[in-house]
C-alpha atoms as a PDB file:
ATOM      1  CA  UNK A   1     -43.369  -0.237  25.806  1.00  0.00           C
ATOM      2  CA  UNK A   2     -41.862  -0.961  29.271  1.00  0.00           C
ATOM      3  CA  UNK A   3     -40.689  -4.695  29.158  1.00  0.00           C
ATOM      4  CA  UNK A   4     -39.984  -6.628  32.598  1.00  0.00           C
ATOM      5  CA  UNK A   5     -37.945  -9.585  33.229  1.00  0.00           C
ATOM      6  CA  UNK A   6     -37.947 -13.085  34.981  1.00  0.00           C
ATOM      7  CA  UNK A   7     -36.078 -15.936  35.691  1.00  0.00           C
ATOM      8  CA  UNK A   8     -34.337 -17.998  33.746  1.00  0.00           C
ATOM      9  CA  UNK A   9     -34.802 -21.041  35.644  1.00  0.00           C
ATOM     10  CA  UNK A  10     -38.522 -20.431  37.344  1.00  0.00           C
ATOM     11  CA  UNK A  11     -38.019 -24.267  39.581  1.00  0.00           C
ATOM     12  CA  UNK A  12     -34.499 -22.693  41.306  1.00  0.00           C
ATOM     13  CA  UNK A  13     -34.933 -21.952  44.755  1.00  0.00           C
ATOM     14  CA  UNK A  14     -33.931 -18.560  45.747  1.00  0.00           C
ATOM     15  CA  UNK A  15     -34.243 -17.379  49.263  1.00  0.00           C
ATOM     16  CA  UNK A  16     -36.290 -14.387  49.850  1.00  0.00           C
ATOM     17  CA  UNK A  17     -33.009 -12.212  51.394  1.00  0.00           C
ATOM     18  CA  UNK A  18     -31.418 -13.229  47.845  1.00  0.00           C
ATOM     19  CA  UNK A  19     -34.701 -12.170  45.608  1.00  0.00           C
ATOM     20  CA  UNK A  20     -35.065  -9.329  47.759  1.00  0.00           C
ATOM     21  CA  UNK A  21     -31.096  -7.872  47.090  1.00  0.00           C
ATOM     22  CA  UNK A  22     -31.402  -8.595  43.269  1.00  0.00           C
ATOM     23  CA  UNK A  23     -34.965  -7.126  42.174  1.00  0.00           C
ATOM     24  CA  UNK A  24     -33.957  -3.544  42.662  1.00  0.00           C
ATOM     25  CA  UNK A  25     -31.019  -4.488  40.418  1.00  0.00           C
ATOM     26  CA  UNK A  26     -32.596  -7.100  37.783  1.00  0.00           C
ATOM     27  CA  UNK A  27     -35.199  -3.919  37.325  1.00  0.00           C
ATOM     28  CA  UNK A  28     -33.104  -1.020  36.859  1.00  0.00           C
ATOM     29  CA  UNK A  29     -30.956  -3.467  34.099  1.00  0.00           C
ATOM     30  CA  UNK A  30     -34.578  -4.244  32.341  1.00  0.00           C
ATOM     31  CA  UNK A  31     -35.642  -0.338  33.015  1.00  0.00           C
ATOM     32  CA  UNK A  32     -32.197   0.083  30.900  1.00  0.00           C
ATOM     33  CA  UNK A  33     -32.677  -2.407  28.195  1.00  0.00           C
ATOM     34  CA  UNK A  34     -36.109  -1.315  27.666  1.00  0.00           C
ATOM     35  CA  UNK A  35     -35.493   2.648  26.945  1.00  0.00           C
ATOM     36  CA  UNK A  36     -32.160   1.437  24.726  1.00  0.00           C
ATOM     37  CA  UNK A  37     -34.708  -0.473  22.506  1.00  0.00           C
ATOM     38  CA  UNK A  38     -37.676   1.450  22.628  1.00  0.00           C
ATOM     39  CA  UNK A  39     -35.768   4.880  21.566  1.00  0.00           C
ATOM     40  CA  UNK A  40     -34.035   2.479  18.562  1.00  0.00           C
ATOM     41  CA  UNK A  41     -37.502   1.616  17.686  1.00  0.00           C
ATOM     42  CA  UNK A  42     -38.618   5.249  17.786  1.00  0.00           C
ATOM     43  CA  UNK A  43     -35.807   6.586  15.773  1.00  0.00           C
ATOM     44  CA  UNK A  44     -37.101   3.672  13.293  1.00  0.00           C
ATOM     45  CA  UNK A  45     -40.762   4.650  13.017  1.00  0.00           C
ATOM     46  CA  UNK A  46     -39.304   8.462  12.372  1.00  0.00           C
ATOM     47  CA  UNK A  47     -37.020   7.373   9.674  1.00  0.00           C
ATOM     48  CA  UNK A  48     -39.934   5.286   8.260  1.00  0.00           C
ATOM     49  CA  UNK A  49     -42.240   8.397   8.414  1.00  0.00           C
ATOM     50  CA  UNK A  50     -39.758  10.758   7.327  1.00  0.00           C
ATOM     51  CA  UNK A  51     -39.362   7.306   3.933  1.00  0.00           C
ATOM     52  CA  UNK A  52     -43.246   7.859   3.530  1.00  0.00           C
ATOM     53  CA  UNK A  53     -43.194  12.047   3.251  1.00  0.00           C
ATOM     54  CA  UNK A  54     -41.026  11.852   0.806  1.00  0.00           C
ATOM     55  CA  UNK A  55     -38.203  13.202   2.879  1.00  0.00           C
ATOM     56  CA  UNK A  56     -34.735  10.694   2.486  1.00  0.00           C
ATOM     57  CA  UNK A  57     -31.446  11.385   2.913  1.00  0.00           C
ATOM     58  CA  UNK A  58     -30.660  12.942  -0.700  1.00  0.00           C
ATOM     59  CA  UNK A  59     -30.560  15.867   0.880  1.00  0.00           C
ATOM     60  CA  UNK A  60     -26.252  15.335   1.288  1.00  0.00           C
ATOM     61  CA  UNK A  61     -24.590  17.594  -0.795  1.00  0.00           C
ATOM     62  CA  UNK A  62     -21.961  15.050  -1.878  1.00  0.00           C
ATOM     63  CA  UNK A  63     -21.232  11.085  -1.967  1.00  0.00           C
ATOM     64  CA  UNK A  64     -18.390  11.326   0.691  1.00  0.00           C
ATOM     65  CA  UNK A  65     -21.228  13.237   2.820  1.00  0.00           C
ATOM     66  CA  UNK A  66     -24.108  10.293   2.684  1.00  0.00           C
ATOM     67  CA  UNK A  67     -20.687   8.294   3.249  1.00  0.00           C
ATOM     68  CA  UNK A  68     -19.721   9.323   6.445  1.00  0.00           C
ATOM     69  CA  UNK A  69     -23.741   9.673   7.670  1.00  0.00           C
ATOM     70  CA  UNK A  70     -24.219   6.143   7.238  1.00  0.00           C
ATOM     71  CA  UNK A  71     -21.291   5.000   9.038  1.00  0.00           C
ATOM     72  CA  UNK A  72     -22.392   6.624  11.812  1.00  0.00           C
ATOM     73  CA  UNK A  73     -25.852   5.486  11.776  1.00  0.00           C
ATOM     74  CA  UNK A  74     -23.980   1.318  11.022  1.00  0.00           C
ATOM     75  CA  UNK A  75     -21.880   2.695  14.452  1.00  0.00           C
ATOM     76  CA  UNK A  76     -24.707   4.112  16.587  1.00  0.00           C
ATOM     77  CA  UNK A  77     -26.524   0.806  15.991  1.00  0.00           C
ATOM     78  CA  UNK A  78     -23.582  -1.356  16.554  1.00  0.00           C
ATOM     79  CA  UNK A  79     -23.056   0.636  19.952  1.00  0.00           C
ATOM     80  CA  UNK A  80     -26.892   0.065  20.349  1.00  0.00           C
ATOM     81  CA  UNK A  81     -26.798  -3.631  19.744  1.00  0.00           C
ATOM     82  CA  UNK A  82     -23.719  -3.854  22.567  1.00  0.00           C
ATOM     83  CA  UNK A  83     -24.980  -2.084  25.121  1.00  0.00           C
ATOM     84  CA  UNK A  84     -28.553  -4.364  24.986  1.00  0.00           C
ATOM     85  CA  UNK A  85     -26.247  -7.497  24.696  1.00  0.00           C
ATOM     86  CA  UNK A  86     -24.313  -6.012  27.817  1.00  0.00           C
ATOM     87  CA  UNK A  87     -27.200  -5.426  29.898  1.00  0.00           C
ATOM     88  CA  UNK A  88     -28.653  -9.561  28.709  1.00  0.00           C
ATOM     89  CA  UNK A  89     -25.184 -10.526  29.928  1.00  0.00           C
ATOM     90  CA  UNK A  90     -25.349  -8.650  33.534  1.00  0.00           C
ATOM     91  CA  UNK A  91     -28.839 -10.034  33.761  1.00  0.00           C
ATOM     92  CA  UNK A  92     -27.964 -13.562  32.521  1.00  0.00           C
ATOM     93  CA  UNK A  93     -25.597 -13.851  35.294  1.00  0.00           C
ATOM     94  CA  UNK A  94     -27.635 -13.023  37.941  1.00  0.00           C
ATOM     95  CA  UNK A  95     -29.963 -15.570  36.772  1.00  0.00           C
ATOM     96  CA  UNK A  96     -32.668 -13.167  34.765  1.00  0.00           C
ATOM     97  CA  UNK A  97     -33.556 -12.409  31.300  1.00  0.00           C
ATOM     98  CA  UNK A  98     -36.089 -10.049  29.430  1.00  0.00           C
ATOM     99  CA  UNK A  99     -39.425 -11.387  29.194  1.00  0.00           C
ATOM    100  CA  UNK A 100     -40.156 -12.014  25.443  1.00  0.00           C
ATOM    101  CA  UNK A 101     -43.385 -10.191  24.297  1.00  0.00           C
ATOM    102  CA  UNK A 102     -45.741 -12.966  24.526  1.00  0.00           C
ATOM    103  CA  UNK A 103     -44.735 -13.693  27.828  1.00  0.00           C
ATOM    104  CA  UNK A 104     -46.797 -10.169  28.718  1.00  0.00           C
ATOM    105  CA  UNK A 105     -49.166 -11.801  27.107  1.00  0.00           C
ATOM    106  CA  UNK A 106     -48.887 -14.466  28.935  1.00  0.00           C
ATOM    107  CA  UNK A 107     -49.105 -17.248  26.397  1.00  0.00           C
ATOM    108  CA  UNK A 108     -47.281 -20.467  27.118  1.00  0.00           C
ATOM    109  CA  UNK A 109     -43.731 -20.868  25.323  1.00  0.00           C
ATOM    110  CA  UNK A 110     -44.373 -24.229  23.280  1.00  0.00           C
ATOM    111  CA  UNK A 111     -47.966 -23.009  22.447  1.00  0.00           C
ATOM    112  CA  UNK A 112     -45.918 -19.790  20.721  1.00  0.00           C
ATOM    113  CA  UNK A 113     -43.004 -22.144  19.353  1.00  0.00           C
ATOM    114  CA  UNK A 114     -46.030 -24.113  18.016  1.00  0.00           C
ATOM    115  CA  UNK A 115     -47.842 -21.191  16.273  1.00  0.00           C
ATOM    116  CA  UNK A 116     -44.435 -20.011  15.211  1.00  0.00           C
ATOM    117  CA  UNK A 117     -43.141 -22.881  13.608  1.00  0.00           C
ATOM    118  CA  UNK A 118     -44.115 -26.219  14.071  1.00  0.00           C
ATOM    119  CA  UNK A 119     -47.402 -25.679  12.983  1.00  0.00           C
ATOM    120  CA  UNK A 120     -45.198 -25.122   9.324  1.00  0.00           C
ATOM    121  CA  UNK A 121     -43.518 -28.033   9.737  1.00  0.00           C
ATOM    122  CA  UNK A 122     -40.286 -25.888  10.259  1.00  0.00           C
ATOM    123  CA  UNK A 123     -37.992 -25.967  12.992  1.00  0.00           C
ATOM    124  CA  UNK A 124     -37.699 -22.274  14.524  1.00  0.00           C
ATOM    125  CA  UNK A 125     -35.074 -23.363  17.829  1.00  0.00           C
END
């Protein structure tokens, strides 16, 4: 799923020269961020399939083997998680962000904080 992005501040007046030189940037950062997570989330739903055929990672020959092949999994998320935080922080300082699902949807932020949380009496921000 592609995701897009907007402003962090909607009311800040931005001339049209500025809006103009940022877009192509601001999309190829969300273009970015969106294949990062959408090929995590991929590799998940495999792993989960592979979980529901029966077919796990017993299939190391040794402890030191399953070892090492989750470390690198724990590092190739870790390098996963920085390089999405990287591209929030380039985006962040141009004044963007990722639009949050709902937001495709678009369904008003306090309406979703409200069906999120408040509506529990709990305090989700």
């Amino acid at each position: 799923m592609s995701r897009a992005w907007t402003w962090i501040d909607e009311d800040l007046e931005r001339t049209d020269e500025a809006i103009d030189r940022i877009t192509p940037l601001l999309d190829q950062l969300a273009y970015q961020w969106s294949n990062l997570h959408d090929a995590e989330e991929q590799r998940g739903f495999a792993r989960q399939a592979d979980y529901e055929d029966g077919r796990d990672d017993s299939d190391f020959e040794d402890e030191a083997e399953e070892f090492a092949a989750r470390q690198m999994a724990q590092l190739r998320y870790q390098q996963h998680e920085a390089q999405l935080s990287a591209i929030e922080e380039m985006m962040a300082a141009h004044g963007a962000r990722m639009m949050r699902p709902y937001e495709h949807w678009n369904e008003d932020e306090r309406y979703m904080q409200y069906m999120e949380c408040d509506r529990y009496g709990d305090s989700c921000y």
